[in-house]
Structures are given as structure tokens and as C-alpha cells.
N, C-alpha and C. Protein backbone atom coordinates (compact mmCIF):
# COMPACT_ATOMS: atom_id res chain seq x y z
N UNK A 1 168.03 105.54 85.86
CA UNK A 1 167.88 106.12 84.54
C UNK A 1 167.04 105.19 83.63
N UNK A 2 167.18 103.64 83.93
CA UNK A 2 166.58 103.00 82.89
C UNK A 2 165.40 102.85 83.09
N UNK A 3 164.74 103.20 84.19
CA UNK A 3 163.25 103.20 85.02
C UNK A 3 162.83 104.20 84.77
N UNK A 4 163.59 105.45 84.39
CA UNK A 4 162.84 106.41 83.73
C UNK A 4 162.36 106.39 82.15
N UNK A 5 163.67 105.54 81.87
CA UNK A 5 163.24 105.13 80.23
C UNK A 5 162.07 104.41 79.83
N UNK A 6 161.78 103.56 81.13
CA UNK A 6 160.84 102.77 80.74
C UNK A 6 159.39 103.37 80.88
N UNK A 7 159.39 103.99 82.22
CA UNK A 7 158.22 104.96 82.62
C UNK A 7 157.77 106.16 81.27
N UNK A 8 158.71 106.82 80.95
CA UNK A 8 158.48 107.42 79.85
C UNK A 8 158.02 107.37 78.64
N UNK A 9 158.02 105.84 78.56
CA UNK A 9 157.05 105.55 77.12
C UNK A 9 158.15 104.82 76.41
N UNK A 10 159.28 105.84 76.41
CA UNK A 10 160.23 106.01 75.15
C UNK A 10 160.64 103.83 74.95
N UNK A 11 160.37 103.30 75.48
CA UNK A 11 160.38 101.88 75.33
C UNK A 11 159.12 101.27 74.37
N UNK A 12 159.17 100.85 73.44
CA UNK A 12 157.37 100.95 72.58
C UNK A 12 157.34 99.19 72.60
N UNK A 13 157.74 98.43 73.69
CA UNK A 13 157.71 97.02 73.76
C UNK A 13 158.40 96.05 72.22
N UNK A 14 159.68 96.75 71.91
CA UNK A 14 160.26 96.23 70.22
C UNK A 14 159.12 96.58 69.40
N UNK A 15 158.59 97.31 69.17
CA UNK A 15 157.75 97.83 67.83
C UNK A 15 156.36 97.33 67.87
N UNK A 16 155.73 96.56 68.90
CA UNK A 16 154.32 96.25 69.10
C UNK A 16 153.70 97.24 70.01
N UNK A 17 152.71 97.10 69.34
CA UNK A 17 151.39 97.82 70.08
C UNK A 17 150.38 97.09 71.30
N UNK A 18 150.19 95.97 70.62
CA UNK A 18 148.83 95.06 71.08
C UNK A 18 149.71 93.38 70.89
N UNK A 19 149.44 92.76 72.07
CA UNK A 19 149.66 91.61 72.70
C UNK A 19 148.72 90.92 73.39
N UNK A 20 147.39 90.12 72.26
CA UNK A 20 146.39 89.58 73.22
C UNK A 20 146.39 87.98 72.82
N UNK A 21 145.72 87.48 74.06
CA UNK A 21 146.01 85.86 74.04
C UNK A 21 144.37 85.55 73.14
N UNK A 22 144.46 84.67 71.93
CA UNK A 22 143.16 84.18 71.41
C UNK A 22 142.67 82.90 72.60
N UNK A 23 141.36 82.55 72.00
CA UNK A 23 140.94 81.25 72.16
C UNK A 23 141.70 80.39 72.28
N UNK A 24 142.15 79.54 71.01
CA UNK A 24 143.05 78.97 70.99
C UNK A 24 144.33 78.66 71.23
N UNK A 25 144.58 79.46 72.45
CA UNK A 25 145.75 79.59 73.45
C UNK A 25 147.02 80.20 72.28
N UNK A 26 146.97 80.65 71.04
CA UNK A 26 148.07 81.34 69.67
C UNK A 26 147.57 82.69 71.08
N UNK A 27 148.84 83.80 70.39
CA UNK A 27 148.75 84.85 70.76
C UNK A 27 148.87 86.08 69.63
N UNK A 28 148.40 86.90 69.31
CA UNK A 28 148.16 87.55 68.62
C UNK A 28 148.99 89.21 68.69
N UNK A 29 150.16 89.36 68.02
CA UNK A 29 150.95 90.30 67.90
C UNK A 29 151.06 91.30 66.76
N UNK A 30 150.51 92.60 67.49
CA UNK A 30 150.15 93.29 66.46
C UNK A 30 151.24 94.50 66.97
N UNK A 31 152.53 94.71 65.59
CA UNK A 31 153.33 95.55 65.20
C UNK A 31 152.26 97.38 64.97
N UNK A 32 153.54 98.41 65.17
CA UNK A 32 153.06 99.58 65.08
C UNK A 32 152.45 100.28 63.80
N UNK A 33 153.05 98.88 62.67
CA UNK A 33 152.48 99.29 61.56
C UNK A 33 150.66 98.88 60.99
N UNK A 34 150.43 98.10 62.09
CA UNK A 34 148.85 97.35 62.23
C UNK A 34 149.42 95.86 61.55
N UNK A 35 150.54 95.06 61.29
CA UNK A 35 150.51 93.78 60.71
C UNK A 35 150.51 92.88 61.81
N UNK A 36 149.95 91.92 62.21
CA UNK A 36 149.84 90.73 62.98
C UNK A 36 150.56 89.98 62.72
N UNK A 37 150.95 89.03 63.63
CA UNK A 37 151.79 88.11 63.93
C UNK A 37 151.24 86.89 64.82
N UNK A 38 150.96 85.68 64.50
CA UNK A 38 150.69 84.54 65.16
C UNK A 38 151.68 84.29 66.15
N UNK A 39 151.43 84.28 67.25
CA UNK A 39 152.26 83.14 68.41
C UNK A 39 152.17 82.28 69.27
N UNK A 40 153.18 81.42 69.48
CA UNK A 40 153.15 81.14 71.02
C UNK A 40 153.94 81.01 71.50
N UNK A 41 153.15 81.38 72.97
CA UNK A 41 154.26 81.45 74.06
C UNK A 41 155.15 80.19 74.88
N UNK A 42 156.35 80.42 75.17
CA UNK A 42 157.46 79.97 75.31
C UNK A 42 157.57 79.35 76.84
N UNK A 43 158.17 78.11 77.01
CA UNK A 43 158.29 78.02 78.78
C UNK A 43 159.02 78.71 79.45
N UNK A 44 159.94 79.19 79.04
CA UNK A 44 160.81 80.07 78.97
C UNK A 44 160.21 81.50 79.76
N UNK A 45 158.76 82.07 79.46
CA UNK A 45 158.32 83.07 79.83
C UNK A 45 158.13 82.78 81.75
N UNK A 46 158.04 84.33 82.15
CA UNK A 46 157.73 84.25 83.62
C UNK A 46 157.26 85.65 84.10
N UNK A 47 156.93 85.66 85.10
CA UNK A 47 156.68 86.67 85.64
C UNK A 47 157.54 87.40 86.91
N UNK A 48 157.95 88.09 87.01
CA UNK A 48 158.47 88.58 88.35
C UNK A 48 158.12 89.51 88.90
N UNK A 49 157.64 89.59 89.87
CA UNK A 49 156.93 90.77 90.33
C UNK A 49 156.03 91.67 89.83
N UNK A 50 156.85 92.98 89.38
CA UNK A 50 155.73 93.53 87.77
C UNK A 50 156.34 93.47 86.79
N UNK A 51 157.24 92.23 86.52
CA UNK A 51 157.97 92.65 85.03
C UNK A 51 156.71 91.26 84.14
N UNK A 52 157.02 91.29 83.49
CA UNK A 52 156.66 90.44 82.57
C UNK A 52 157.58 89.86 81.71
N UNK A 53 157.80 88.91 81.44
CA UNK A 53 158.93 88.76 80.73
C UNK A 53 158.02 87.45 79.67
N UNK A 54 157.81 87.92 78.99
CA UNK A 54 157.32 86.73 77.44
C UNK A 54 158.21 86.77 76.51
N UNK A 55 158.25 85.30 76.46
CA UNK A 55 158.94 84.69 75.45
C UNK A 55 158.30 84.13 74.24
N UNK A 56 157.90 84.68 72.75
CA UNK A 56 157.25 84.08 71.98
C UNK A 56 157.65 83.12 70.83
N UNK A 57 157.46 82.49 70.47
CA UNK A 57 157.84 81.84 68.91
C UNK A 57 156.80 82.13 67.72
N UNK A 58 157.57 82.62 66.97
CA UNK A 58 156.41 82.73 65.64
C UNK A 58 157.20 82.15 64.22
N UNK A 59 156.40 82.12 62.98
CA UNK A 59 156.70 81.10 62.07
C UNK A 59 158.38 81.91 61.43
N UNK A 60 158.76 83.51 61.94
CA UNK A 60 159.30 83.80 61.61
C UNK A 60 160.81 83.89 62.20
N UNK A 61 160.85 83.33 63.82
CA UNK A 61 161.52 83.11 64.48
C UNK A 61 161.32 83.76 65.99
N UNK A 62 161.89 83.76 67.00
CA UNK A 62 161.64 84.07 68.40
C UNK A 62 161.71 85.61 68.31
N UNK A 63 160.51 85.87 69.29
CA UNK A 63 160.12 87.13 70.21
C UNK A 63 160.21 87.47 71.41
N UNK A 64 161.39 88.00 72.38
CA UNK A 64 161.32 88.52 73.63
C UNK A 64 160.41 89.52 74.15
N UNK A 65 159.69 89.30 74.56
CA UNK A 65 159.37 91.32 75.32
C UNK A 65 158.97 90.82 76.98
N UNK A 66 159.57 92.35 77.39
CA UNK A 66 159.28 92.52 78.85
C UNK A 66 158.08 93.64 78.53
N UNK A 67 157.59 93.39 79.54
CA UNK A 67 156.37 94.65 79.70
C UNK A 67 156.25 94.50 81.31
N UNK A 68 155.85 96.18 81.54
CA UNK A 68 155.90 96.35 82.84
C UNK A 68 154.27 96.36 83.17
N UNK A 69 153.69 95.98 84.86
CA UNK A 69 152.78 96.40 85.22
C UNK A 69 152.21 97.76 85.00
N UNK A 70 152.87 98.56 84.93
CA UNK A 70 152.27 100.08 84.92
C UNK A 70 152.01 100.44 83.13
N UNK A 71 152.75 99.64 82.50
CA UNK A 71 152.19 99.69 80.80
C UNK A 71 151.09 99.37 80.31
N UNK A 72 150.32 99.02 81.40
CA UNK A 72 148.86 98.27 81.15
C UNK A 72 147.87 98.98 82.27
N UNK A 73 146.36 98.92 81.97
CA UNK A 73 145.66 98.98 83.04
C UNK A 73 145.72 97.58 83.96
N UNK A 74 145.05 97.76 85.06
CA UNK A 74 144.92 97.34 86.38
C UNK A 74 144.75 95.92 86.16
N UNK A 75 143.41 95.74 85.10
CA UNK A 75 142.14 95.03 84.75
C UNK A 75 143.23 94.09 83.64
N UNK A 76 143.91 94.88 82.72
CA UNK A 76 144.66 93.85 81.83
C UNK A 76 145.88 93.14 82.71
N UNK A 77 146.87 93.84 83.50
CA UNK A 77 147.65 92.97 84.24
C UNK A 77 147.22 92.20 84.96
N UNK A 78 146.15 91.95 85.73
CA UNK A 78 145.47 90.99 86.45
C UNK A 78 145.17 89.78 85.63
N UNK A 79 144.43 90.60 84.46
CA UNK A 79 144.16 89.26 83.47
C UNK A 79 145.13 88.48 83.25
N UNK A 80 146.33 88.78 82.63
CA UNK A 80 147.35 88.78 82.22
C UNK A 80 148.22 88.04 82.94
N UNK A 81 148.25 88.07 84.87
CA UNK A 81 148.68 86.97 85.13
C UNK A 81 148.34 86.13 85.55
N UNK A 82 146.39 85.94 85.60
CA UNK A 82 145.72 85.22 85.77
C UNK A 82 145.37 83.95 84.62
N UNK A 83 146.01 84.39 83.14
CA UNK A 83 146.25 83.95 82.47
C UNK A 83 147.13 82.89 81.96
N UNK A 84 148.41 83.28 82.92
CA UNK A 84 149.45 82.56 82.63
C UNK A 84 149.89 81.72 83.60
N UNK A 85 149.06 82.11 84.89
CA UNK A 85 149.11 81.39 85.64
C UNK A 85 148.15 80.16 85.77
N UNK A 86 147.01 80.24 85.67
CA UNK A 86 146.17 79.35 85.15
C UNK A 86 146.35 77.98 83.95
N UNK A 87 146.33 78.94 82.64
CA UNK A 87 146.54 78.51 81.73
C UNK A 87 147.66 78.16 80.83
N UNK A 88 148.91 78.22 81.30
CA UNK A 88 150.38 77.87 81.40
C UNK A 88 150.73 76.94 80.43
N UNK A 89 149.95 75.86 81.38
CA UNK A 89 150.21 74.35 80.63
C UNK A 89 149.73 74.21 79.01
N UNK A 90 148.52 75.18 79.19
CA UNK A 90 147.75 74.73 77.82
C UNK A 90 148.10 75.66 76.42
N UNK A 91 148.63 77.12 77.47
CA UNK A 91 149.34 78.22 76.25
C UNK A 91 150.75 77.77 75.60
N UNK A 92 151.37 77.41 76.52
CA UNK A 92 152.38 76.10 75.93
C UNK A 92 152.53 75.32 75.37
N UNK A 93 151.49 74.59 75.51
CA UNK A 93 151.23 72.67 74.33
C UNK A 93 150.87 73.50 73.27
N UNK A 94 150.32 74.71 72.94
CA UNK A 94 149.91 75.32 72.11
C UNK A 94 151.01 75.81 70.75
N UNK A 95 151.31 74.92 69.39
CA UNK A 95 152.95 75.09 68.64
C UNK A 95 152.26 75.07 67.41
N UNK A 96 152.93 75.51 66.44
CA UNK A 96 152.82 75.64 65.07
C UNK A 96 153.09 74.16 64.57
């Protein structure tokens, strides 16, 4: 049942839309209302299989979200854990 919940949409990732990593290894969280949010990500975060599991900190306090492989195209999940796998160390040292 909860795999249908998730498949269905009806999950909107806690009220964000858009989750992209800047330059500067901050991550950029943009709510359904269009307001942004500075972050970074947490050691805490991981990947398992196709879940995603990010852990963020922002100036306003901590952000969980899971996101699934199939919530994304092909091209962004690839990025995505080519990203964190790679760049881990450096999206991390990365703090307010």
C-alpha cells in the first residue's frame, strides 16, 4: 500500500518541488510555494538501492527527505548518485 502511495505522486517529497546541488557544494531547496532554502547535506545521508535518503541542515533547522529513483528522470538519478558518490567528502565540509 505504501508503494502505491509513493508511486502515485500523492507523496510531494515534504512540500518541495526542486532539490539541486550548486557549485558550491550548498544545496538549493525550493518549497511548492517557489521560496528557497540554502543547504547542506548531512553525513547522515545515503543511498540504498533506489531510495535516496538526504539528510539536510539549513539555517532554520534539519531536513529529511527520501526520494525514490522513479521520482526523477534516468539522467537526474544517475547524476544524483554520481554526485554523492564522488563528491561526498566535499558536499559535507560544505556548513553554514
Amino acid at each position: 500500500m505504501s508503494l502505491y502511495w509513493y508511486r502515485s505522486g500523492a507523496y510531494c517529497h515534504r512540500g518541495f518541488q526542486k532539490v539541486a546541488c550548486q557549485y558550491d557544494a550548498y544545496w538549493l531547496l525550493t518549497d511548492l510555494s517557489g521560496r528557497d532554502q540554502l543547504a547542506t547535506l548531512l553525513d547522515s545521508s545515503a543511498i540504498i538501492g533506489p531510495l535516496y535518503f538526504l539528510n539536510f541542515a539549513t539555517q532554520e533547522g534539519s531536513i529529511c527527505l527520501m526520494l525514490t529513483k522513479d521520482s526523477m528522470g534516468i539522467e537526474s538519478a544517475r547524476k544524483l548518485r554520481a554526485t554523492i558518490k564522488v563528491y561526498r567528502k566535499q558536499l559535507v565540509s560544505a556548513r553554514f
